[in-house]
Protein backbone atom coordinates (compact mmCIF):
# COMPACT_ATOMS: atom_id res chain seq x y z
CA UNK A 1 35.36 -6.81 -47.23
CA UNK A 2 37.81 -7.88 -44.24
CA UNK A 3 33.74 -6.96 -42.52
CA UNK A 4 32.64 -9.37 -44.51
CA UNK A 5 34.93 -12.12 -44.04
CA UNK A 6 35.30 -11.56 -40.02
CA UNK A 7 31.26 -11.89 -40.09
CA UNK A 8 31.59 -15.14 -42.26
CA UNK A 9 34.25 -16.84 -39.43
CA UNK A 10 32.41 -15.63 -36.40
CA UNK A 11 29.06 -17.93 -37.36
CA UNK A 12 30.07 -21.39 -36.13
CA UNK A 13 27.31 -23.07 -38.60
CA UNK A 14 28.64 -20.95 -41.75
CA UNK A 15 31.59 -21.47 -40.97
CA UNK A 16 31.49 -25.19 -40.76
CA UNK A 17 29.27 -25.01 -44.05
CA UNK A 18 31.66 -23.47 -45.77
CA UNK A 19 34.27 -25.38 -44.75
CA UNK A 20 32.69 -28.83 -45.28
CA UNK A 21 31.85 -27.38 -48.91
CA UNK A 22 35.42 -26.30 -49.52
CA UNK A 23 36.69 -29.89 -48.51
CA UNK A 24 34.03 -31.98 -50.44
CA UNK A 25 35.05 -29.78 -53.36
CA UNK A 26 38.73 -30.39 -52.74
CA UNK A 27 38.24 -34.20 -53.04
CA UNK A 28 36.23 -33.66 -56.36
CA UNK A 29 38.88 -32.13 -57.75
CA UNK A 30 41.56 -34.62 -56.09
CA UNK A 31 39.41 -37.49 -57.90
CA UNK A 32 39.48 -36.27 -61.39
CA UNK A 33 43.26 -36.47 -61.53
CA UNK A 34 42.74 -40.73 -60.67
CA UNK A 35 43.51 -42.41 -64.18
CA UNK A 36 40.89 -45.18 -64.70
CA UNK A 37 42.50 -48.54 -63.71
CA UNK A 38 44.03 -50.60 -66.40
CA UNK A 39 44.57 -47.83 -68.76
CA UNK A 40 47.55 -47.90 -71.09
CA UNK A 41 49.85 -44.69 -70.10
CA UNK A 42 51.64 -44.47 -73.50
CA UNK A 43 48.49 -44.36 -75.43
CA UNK A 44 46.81 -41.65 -72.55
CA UNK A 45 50.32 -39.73 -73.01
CA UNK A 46 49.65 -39.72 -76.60
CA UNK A 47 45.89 -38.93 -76.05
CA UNK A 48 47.14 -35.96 -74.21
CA UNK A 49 49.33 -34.39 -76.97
CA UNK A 50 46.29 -35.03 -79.77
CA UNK A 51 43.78 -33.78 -78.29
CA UNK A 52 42.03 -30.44 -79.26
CA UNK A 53 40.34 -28.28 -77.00
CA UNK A 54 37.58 -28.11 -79.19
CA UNK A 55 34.71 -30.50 -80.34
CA UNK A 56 32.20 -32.74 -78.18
CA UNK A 57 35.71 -33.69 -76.32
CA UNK A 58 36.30 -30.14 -75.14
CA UNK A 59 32.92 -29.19 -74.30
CA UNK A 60 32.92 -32.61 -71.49
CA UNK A 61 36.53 -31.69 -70.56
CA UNK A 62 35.65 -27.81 -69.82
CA UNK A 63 32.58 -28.82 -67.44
CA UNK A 64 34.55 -31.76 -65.74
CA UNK A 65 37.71 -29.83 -65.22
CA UNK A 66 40.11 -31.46 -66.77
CA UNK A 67 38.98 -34.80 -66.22
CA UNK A 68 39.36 -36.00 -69.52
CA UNK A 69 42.72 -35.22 -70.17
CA UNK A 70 43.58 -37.20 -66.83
CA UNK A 71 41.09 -40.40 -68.52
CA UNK A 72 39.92 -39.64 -64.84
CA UNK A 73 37.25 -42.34 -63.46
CA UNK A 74 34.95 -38.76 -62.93
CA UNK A 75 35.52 -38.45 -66.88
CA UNK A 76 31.66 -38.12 -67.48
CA UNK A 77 31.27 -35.59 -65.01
CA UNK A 78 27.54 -34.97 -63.88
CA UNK A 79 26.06 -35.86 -67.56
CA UNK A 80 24.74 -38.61 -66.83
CA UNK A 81 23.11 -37.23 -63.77
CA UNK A 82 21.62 -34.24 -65.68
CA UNK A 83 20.46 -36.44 -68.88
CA UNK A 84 18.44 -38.22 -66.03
CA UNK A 85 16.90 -35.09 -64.58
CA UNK A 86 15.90 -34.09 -68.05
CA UNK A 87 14.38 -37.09 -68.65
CA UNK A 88 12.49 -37.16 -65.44
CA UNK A 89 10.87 -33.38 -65.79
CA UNK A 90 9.70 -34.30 -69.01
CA UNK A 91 7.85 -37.18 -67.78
CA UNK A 92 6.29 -35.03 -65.18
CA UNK A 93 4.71 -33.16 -68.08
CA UNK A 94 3.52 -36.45 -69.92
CA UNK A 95 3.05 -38.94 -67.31
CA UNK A 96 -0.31 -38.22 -65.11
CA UNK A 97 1.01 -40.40 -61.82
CA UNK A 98 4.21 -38.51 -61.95
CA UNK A 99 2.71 -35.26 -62.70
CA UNK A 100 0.58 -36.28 -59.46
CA UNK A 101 3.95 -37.17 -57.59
CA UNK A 102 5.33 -33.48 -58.42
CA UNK A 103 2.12 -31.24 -56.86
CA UNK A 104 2.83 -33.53 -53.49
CA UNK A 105 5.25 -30.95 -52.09
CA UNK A 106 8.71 -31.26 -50.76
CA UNK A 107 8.19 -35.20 -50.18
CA UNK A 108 7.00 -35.74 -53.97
CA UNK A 109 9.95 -34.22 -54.70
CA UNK A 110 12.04 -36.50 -53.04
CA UNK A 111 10.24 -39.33 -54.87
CA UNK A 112 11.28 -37.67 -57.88
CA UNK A 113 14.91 -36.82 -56.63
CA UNK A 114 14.83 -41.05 -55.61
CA UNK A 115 13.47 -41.80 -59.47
CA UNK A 116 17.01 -39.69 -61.24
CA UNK A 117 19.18 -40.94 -58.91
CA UNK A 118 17.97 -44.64 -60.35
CA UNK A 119 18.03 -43.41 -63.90
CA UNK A 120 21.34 -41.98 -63.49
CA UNK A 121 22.76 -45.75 -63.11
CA UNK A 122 21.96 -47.10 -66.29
CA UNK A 123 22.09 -44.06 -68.07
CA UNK A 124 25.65 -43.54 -66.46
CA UNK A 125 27.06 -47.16 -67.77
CA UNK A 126 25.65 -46.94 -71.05
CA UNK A 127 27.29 -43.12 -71.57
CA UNK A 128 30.49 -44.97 -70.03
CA UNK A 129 30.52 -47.33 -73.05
CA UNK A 130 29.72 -44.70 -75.54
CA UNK A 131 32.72 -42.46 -74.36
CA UNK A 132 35.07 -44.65 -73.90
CA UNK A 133 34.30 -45.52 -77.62
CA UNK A 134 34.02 -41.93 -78.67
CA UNK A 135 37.96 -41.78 -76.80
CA UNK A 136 39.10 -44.46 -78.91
CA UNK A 137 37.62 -43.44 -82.17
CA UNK A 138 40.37 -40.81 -82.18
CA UNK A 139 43.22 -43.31 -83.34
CA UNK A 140 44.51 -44.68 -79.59
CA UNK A 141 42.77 -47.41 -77.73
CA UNK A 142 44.02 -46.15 -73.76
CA UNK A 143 41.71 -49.30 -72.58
CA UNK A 144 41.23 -52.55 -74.12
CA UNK A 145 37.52 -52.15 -75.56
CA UNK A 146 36.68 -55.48 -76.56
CA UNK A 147 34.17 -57.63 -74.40
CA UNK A 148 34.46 -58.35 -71.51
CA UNK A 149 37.35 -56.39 -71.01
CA UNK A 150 35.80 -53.32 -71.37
CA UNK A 151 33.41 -53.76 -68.54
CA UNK A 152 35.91 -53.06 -66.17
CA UNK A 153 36.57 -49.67 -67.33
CA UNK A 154 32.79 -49.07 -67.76
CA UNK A 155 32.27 -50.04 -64.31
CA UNK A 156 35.21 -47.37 -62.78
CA UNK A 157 33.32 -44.56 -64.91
CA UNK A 158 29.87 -45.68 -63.95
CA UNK A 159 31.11 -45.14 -60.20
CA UNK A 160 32.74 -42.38 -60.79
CA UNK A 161 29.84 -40.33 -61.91
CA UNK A 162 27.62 -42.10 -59.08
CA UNK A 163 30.18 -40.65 -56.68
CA UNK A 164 30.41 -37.02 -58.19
CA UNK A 165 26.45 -36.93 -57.94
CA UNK A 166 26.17 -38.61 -54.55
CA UNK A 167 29.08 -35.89 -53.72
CA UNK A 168 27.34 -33.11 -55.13
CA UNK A 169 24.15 -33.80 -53.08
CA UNK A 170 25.90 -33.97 -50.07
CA UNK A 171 27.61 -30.45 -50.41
CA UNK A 172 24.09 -29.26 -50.68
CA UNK A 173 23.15 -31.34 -47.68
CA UNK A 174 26.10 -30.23 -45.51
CA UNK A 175 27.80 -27.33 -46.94
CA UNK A 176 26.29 -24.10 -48.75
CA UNK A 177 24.86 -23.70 -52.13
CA UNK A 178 23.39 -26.56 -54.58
CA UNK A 179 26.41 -28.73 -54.94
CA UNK A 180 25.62 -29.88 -58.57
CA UNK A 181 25.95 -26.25 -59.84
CA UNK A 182 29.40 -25.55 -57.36
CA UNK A 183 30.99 -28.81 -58.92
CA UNK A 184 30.14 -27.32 -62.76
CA UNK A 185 31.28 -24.39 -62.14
CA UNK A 186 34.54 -25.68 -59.90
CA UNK A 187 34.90 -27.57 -63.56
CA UNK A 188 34.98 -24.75 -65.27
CA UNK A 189 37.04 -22.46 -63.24
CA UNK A 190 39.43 -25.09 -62.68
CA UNK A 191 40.54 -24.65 -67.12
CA UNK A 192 41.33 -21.17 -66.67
CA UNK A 193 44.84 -20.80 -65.44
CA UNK A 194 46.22 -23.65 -68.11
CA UNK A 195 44.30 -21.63 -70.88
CA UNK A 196 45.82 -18.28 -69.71
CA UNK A 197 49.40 -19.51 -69.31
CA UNK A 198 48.76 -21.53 -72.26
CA UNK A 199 47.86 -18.22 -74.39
CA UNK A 200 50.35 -16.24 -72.60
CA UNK A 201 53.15 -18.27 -73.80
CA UNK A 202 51.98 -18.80 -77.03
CA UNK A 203 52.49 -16.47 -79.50
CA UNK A 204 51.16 -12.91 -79.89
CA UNK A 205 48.34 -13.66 -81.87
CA UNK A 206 46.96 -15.49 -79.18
CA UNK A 207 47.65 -12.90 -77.01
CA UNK A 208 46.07 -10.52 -78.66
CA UNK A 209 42.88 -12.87 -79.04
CA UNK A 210 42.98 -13.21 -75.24
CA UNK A 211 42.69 -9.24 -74.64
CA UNK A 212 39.94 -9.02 -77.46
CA UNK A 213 37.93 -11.32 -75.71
CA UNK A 214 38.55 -10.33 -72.20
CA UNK A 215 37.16 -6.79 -73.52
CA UNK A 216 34.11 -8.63 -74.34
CA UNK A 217 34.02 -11.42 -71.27
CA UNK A 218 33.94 -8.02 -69.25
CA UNK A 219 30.77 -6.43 -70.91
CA UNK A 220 29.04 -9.80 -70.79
CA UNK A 221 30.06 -9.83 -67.11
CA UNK A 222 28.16 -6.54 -66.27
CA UNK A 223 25.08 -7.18 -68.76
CA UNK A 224 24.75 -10.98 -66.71
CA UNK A 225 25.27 -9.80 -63.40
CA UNK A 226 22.45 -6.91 -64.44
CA UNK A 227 19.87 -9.28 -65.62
CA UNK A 228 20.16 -12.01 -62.86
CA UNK A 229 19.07 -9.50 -60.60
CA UNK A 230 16.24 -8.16 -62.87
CA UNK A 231 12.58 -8.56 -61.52
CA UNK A 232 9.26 -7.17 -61.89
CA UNK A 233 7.02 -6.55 -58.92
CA UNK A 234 3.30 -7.81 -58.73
CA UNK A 235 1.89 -5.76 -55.58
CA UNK A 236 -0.15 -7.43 -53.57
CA UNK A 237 -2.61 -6.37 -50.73
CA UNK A 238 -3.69 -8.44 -47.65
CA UNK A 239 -7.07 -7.75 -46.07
CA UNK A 240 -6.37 -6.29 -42.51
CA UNK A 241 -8.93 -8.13 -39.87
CA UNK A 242 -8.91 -4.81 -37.64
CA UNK A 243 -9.85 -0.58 -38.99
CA UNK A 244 -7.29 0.62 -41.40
CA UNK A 245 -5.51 -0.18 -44.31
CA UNK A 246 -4.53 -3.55 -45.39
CA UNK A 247 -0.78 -4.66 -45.01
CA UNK A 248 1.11 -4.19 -48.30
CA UNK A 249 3.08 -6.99 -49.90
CA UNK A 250 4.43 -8.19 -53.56
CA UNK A 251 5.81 -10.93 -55.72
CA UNK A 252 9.03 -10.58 -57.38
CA UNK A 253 8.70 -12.05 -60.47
CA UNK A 254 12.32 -12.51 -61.97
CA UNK A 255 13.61 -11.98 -65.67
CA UNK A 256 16.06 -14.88 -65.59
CA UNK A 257 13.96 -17.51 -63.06
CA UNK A 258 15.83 -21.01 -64.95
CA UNK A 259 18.76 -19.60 -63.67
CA UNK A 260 21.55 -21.34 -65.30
CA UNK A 261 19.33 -24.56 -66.01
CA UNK A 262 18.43 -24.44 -69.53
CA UNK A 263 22.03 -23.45 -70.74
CA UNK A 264 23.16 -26.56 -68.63
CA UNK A 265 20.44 -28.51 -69.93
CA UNK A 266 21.01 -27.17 -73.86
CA UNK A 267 25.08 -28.05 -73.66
CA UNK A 268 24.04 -31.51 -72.68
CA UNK A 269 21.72 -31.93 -75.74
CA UNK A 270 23.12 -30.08 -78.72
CA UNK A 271 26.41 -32.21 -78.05
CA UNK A 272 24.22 -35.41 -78.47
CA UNK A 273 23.96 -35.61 -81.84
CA UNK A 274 27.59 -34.78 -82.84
CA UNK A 275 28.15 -38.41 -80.00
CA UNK A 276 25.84 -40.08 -82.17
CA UNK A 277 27.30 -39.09 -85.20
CA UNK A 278 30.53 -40.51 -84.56
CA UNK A 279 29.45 -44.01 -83.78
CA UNK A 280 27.43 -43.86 -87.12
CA UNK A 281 30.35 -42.79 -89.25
CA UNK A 282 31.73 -46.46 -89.40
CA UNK A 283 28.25 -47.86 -90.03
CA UNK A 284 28.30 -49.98 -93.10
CA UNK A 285 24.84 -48.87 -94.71
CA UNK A 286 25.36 -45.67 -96.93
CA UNK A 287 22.43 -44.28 -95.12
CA UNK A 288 23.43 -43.73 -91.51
CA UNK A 289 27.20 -42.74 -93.14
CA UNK A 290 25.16 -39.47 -94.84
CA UNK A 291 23.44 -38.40 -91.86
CA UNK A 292 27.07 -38.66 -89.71
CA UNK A 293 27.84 -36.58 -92.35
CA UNK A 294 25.23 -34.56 -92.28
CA UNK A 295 25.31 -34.30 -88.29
CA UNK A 296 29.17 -33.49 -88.77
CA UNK A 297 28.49 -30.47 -91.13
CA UNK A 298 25.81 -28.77 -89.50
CA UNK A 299 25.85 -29.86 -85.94
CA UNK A 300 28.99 -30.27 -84.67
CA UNK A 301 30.59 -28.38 -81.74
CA UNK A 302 34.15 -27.75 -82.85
CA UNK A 303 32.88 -26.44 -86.05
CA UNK A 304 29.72 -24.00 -85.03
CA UNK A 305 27.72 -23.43 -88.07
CA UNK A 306 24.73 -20.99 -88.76
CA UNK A 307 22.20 -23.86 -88.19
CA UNK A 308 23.97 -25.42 -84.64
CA UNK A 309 24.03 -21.37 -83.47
CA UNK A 310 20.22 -21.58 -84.28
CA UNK A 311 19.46 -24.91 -82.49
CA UNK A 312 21.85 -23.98 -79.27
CA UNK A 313 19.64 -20.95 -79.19
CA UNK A 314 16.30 -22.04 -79.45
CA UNK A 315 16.80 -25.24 -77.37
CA UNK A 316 18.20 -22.49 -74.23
CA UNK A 317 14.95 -21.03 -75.00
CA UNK A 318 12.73 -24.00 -75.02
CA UNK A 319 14.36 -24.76 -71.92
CA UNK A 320 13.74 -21.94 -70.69
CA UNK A 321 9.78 -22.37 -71.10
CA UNK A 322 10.32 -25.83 -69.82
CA UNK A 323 11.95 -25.07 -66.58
CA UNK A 324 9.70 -22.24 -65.35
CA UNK A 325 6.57 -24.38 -66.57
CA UNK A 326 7.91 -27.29 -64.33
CA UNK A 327 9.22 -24.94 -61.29
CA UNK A 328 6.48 -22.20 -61.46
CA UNK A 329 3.02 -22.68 -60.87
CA UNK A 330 0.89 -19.48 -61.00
CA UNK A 331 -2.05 -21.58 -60.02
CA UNK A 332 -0.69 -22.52 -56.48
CA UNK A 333 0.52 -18.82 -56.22
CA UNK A 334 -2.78 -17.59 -56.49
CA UNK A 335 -4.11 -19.93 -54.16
CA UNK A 336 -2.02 -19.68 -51.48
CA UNK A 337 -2.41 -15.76 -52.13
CA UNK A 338 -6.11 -15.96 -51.74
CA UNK A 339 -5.60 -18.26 -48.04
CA UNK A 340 -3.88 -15.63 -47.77
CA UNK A 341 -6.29 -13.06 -47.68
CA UNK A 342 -4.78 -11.51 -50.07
CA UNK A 343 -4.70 -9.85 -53.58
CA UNK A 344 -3.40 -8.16 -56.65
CA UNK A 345 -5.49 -4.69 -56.44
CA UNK A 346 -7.61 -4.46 -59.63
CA UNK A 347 -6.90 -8.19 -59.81
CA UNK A 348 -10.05 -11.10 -58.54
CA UNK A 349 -8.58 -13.47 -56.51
CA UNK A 350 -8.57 -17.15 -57.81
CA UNK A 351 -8.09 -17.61 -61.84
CA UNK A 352 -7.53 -14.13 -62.94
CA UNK A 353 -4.62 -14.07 -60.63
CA UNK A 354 -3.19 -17.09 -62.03
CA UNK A 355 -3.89 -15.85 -65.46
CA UNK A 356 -2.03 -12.69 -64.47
CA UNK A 357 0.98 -14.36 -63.16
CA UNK A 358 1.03 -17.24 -65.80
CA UNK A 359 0.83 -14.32 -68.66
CA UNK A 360 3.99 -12.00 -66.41
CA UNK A 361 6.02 -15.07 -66.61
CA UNK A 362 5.95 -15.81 -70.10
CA UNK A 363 6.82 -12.58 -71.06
CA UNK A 364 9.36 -12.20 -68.41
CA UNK A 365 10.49 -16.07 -69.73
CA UNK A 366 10.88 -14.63 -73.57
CA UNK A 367 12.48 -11.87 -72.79
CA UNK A 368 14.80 -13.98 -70.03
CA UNK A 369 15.26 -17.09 -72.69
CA UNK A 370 16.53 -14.59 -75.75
CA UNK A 371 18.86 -13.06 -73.67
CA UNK A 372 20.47 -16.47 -72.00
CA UNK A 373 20.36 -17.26 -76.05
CA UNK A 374 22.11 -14.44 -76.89
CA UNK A 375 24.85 -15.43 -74.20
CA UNK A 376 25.30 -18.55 -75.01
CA UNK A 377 26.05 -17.73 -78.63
CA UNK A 378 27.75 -14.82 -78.72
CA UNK A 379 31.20 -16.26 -77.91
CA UNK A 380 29.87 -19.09 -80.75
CA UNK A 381 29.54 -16.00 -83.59
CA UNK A 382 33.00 -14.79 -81.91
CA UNK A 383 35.17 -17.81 -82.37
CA UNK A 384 33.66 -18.94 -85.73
CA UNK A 385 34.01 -14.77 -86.99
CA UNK A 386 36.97 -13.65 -85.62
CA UNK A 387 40.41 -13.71 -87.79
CA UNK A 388 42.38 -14.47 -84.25
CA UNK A 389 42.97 -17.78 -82.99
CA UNK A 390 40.54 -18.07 -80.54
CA UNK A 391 40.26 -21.18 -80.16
CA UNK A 392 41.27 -21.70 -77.15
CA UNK A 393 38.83 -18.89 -75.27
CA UNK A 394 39.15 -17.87 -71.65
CA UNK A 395 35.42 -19.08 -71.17
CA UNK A 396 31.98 -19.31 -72.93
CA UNK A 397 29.06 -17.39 -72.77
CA UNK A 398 27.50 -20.60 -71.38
CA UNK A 399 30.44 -21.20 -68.85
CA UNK A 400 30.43 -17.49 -67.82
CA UNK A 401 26.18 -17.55 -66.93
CA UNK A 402 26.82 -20.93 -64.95
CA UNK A 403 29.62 -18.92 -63.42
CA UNK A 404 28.09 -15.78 -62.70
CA UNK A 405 24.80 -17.42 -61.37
CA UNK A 406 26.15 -20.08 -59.21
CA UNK A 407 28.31 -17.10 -57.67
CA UNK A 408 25.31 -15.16 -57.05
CA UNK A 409 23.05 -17.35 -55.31
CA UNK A 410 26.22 -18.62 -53.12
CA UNK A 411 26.02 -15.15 -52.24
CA UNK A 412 22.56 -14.93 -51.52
CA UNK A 413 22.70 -18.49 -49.25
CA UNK A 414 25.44 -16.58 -47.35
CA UNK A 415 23.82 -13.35 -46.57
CA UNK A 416 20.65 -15.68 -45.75
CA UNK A 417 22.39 -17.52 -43.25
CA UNK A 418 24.06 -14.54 -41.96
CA UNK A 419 21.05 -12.98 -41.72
CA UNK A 420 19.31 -15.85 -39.63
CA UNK A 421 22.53 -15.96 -37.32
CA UNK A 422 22.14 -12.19 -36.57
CA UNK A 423 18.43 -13.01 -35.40
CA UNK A 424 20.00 -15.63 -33.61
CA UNK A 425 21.68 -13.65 -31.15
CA UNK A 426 18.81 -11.06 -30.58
CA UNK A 427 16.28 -13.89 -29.43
């Protein structure tokens, strides 16, 4: 390890990415302890001694890191940011010009990176209002909310999420790793020590729920770490211009290729309606009041019924589906393989290639979406099932993948740039 480490420190360019990443991530967390100007301390103190740790508050305040319970101007965390991303992959699927945008490459990507980052401002300062009212539905009014009062505090939030995104892209500009994924998961890590000193000096029943789970945090551990690495292996074979055989090659198909995508994009969507559902609670027609109640029975985060458990999983699913679909084209594959000179043995070049590939990755993409389900709910069955007070749980299945992914492929940018430094020195 102390290898390892020496290795790290001796590359001047890792070492400056890594260093640039730690300090970019050190502000983020520096920012979500700034109170929003204007706010009313009493009423945040308050605030801070009512709030649960469950509930569509929770879930924002676990990803964000504590944000919430600062009433930090970074409250929203990347939300806004990832609603807008959602948003503009679907309309890659619907929309023919920006379908056309997305084949262009790295530079229609761009475009498309250009097109969130402008639906992330509106989208940003209409979720600003919507929280802010969610935060004062709960009996204290920290800011004044009538108009135009309220646009103050809008625009702090609104900021503060354009500078946590504008942050997060530059940690993937100038440090190591995608810096969206590193400031989620700094989020989440970030809970843990309160929540263990928290159940540590509660009493022992808490205790005792923090062992159970830690038993099972540790199993889920191995079985994610296990199937992030999973892949299947399509050999390939490329025709050798001189006598002899041709040079052997393959394409690593792997069981989990969303990553932690779809469970970030699911988290983001299944607490929608429960948002919703509190602004149409006060509504005056009897209507909208019985679908809040509906929304509140069924959907709601703090209270996981059989039906939300069913949603979360099939949306991490459909996500699933959606991601690869957007990310993985088996019909470029197969043509670049055929420039190539090359080919699957048994296999024509051209469609049957692409119809080989396309029908690997769906089954690799079930198989890959149930278990990232499976993940995602288990700690869901566990806290809604379990006689302990568990409550207040270490971390979800959903935090743990984020966590165990974003870990991994930080590792695998390191060992890449490693890699390139030790060529480096031979040339």
């Amino acid at each position: 390890m102390f290898t390892y480490l020496r290795q790290l420190w001796h590359s001047e360019e890792l070492r400056k990415r890594i260093l640039t990443t730690v300090g970019l991530l050190l502000v983020f967390r520096v920012v979500a302890h700034i109170a929003v100007p204007g706010s009313d301390p009493f009423a945040l103190s308050s605030f801070l001694e009512s709030r649960s740790g469950g509930g569509v508050i929770g879930v924002f305040a676990a990803l964000t890191g504590g944000a919430i319970d600062n009433f930090s101007v970074v409250m929203l965390g990347l939300s806004p940011y990832i609603n807008a991303s959602i948003i503009v992959q679907l309309s890659t699927v619907i929309f023919p010009q920006l379908e056309a945008i997305s084949k262009e490459g790295a530079q229609g990507q761009q475009q498309l990176n250009r097109y969130t980052r402008y639906l992330t401002v509106p989208l940003a300062f209409i979720q600003s209002y919507g929280f802010l009212v969610l935060l004062g539905r709960g009996g204290v009014q920290i800011v004044d909310l009538t108009f135009p009062a309220v646009l103050y505090p809008m625009l702090y939030v609104t900021a503060g999420s354009l500078f946590l995104m504008w942050l997060g892209e530059l940690v993937t500009e100038k440090g190591i790793g995608n810096g969206i994924s590193l400031i989620i998961f700094i989020g989440i890590v970030s809970g843990m020590p309160t929540t263990i000193s928290s159940m540590f000096l509660a009493g022992q029943g808490k205790q005792a729920a923090f062992f159970l789970f830690s038993i099972v945090s540790l199993a889920m551990l191995v079985a994610i770490v296990l199937f992030t690495d999973a892949h299947r292996v399509i050999p390939l074979t490329y025709a050798n211009q001189g006598a002899g055989r041709g040079v052997q090659g393959n394409i690593p198909i792997r069981l989990n290729q969303a990553g932690m995508i779809p469970i970030i994009f699911a988290i983001s969507l299944i607490t929608l309606p429960a948002i919703i559902a509190q602004f149409l609670s006060t509504a005056k027609r009897p209507i909208l009041q019985e679908v809040a109640a509906f929304i509140n029975v069924h959907i709601n985060p703090s209270n996981p019924t059989i039906a939300y458990i069913i949603l979360y999983f099939l949306l991490v699913i459909g996500f699933t589906y959606f991601y690869v679909s957007v990310t993985f084209k088996p019909e470029e594959v197969a043509e670049n393989i055929q420039k190539r000179g090359g080919f699957v043995p048994g296999v024509r070049p051209g469609k049957q290639t692409a119809e080989l590939l396309a029908r690997v990755s769906n089954r690799m993409n079930l198989w890959g979406g149930i278990f990232l389900g499976i993940v995602a709910i288990v700690p869901l069955i566990f806290t809604k099932y379990s006689t302990l007070a568990s409550q207040d749980l270490l971390i979800s299945g959903s935090g743990m993948i984020i966590v165990v992914g974003v870990v991994m492929e930080l590792i695998r940018q390191i060992n890449a740039q490693l890699l390139a430094h030790d060529y480096e020195k031979l040339v």
